[in-house]
Protein backbone atom coordinates (compact mmCIF):
# COMPACT_ATOMS: atom_id res chain seq x y z
CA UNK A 1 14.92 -20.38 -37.38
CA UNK A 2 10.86 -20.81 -37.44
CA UNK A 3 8.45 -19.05 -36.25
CA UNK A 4 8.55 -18.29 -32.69
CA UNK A 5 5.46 -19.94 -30.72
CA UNK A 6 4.99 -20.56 -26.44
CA UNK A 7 7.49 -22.58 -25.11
CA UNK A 8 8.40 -23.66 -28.75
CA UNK A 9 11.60 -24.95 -30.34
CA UNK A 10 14.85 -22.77 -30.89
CA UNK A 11 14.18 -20.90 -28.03
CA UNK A 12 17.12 -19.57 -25.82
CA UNK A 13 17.49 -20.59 -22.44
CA UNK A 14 18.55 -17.99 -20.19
CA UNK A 15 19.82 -18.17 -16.54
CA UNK A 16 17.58 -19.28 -13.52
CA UNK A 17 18.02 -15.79 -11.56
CA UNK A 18 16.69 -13.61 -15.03
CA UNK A 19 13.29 -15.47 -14.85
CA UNK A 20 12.91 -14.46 -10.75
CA UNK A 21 14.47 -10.80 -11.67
CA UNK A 22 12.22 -9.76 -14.35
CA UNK A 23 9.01 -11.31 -12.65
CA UNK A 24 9.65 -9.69 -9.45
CA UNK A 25 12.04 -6.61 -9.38
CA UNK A 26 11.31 -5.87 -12.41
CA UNK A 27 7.74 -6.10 -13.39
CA UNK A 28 6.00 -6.56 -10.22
CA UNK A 29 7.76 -3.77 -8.51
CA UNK A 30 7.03 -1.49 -11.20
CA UNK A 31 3.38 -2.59 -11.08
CA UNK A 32 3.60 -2.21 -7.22
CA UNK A 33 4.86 1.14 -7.78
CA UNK A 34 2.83 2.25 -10.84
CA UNK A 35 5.88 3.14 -12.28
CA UNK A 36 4.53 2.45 -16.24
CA UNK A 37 7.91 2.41 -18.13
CA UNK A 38 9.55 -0.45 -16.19
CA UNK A 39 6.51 -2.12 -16.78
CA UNK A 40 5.98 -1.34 -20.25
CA UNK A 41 10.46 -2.64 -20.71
CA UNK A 42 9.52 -6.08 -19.74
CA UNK A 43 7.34 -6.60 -22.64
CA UNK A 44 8.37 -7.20 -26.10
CA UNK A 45 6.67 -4.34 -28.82
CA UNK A 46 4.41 -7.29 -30.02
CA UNK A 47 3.50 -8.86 -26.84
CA UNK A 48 0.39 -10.38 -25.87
CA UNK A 49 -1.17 -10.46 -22.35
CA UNK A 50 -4.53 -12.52 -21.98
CA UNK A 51 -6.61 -12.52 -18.54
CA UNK A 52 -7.49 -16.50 -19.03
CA UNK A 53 -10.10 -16.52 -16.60
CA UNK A 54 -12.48 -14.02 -18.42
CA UNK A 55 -10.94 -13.98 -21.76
CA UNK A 56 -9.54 -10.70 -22.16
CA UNK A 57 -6.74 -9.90 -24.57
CA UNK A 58 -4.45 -6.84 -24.89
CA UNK A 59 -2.23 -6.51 -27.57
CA UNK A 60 1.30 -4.84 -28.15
CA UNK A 61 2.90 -2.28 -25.72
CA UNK A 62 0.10 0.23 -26.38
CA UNK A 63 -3.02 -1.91 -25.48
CA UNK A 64 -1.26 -3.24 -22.55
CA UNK A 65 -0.32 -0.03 -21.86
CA UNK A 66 -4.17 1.45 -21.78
CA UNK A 67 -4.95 -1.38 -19.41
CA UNK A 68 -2.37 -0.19 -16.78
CA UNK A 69 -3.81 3.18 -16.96
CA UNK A 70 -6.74 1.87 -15.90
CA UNK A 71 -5.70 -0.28 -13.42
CA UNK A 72 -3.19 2.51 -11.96
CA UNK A 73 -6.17 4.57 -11.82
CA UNK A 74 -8.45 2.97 -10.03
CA UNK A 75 -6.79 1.29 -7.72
CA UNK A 76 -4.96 3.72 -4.87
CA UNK A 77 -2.81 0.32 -3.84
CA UNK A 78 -1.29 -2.53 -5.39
CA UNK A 79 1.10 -5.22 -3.28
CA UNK A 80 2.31 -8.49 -5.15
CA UNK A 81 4.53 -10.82 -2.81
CA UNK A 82 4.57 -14.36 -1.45
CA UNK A 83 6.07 -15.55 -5.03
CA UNK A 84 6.64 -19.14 -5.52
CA UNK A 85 7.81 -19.59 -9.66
CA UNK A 86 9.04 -22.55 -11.61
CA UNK A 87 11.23 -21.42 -14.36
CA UNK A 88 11.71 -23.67 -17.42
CA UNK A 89 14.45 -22.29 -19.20
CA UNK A 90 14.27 -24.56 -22.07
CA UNK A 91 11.03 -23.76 -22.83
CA UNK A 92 11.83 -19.76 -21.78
CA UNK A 93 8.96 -19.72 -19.59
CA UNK A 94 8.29 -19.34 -15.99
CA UNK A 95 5.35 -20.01 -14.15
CA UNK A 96 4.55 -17.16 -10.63
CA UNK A 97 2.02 -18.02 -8.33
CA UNK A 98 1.28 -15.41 -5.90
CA UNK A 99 -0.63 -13.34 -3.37
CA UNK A 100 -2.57 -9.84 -4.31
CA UNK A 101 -3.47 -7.09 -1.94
CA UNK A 102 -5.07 -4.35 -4.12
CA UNK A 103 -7.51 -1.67 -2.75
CA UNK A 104 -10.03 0.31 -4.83
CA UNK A 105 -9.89 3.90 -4.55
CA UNK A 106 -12.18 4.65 -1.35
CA UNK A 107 -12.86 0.44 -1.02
CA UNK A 108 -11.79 -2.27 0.98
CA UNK A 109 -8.48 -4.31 0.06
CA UNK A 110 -8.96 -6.79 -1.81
CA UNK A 111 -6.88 -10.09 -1.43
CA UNK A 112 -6.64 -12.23 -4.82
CA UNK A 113 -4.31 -15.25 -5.07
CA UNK A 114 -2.99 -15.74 -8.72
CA UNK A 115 -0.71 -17.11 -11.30
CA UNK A 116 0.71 -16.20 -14.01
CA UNK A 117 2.55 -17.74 -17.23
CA UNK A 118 5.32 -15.85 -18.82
CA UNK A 119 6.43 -16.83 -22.37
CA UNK A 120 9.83 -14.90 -23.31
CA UNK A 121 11.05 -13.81 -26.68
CA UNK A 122 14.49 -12.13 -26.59
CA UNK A 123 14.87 -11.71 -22.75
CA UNK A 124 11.55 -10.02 -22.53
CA UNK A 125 7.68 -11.05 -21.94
CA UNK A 126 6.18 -11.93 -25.68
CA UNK A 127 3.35 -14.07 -24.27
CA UNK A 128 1.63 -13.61 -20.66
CA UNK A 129 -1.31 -15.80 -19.44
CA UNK A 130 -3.41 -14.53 -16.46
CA UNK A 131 -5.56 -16.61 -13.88
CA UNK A 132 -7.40 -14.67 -11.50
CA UNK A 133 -8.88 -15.91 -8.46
CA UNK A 134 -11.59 -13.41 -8.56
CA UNK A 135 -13.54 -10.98 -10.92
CA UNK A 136 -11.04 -9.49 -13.73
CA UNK A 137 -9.19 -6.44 -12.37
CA UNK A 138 -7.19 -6.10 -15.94
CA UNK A 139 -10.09 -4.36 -17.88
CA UNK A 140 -9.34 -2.49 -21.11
CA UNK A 141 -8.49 0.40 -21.10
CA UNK A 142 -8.53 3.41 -23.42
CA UNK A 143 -5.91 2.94 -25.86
């Protein structure tokens, strides 16, 4: 088999409901509900998450795992909903659009409406591409 690339050949198309499942009860909720490990399972060891819309990159488990710390931390709420996806299982992707309430500890909520592009390698996220309708909230974080 060659090398595995985004939405690249030989890649293994899985059913319609795992692309809606692992977007939204399983990653989303556990982002909802700061609950790190389901999180952290929905990523392969080598995956790579990019916020497109000011460039920032974290790599593997760990550095995606620093930016959750930061982002659990400083934000007392976090609500992802209103989900509309596209799924392209022959391409093992699926494209989320959705609605953000988040609220800053002692802020205002903010209300963000984004997308996201997941890439999957072996059932799992390997490649994740983040637009933003407003400033970055997925800063680095202390690895």
């Amino acid at each position: 088999m060659s090398e595995w690339s985004a939405g690249g050949a030989g890649q293994v198309a899985l059913p319609y409901p795992h692309y809606v499942d692992i977007v939204t009860k399983r990653y989303f909720d556990g982002v909802d509900n700061k609950n790190m490990e389901q999180v952290l399972n929905t990523f392969t060891p080598d995956a790579v998450l990019t916020e497109v819309t000011s460039a920032t990159v974290h790599k593997g488990r760990e550095g995606i795992r620093a930016m959750f710390v930061k982002l659990f931390a400083d934000f007392e709420q976090i609500w992802h909903g209103n989900f509309v996806h596209t799924a392209d299982p022959l391409t093992n992707a699926v494209c989320s659009q959705f609605t953000v309430l988040i609220t800053p500890n002692g802020g205002e909520q903010l209300r963000y409406e984004n997308c996201n592009r997941f890439y999957l390698k072996d059932r799992l996220f390997h490649r994740v591409f983040v637009y933003m309708s407003g400033e970055n909230l997925l800063k680095e974080g202390d690895a």
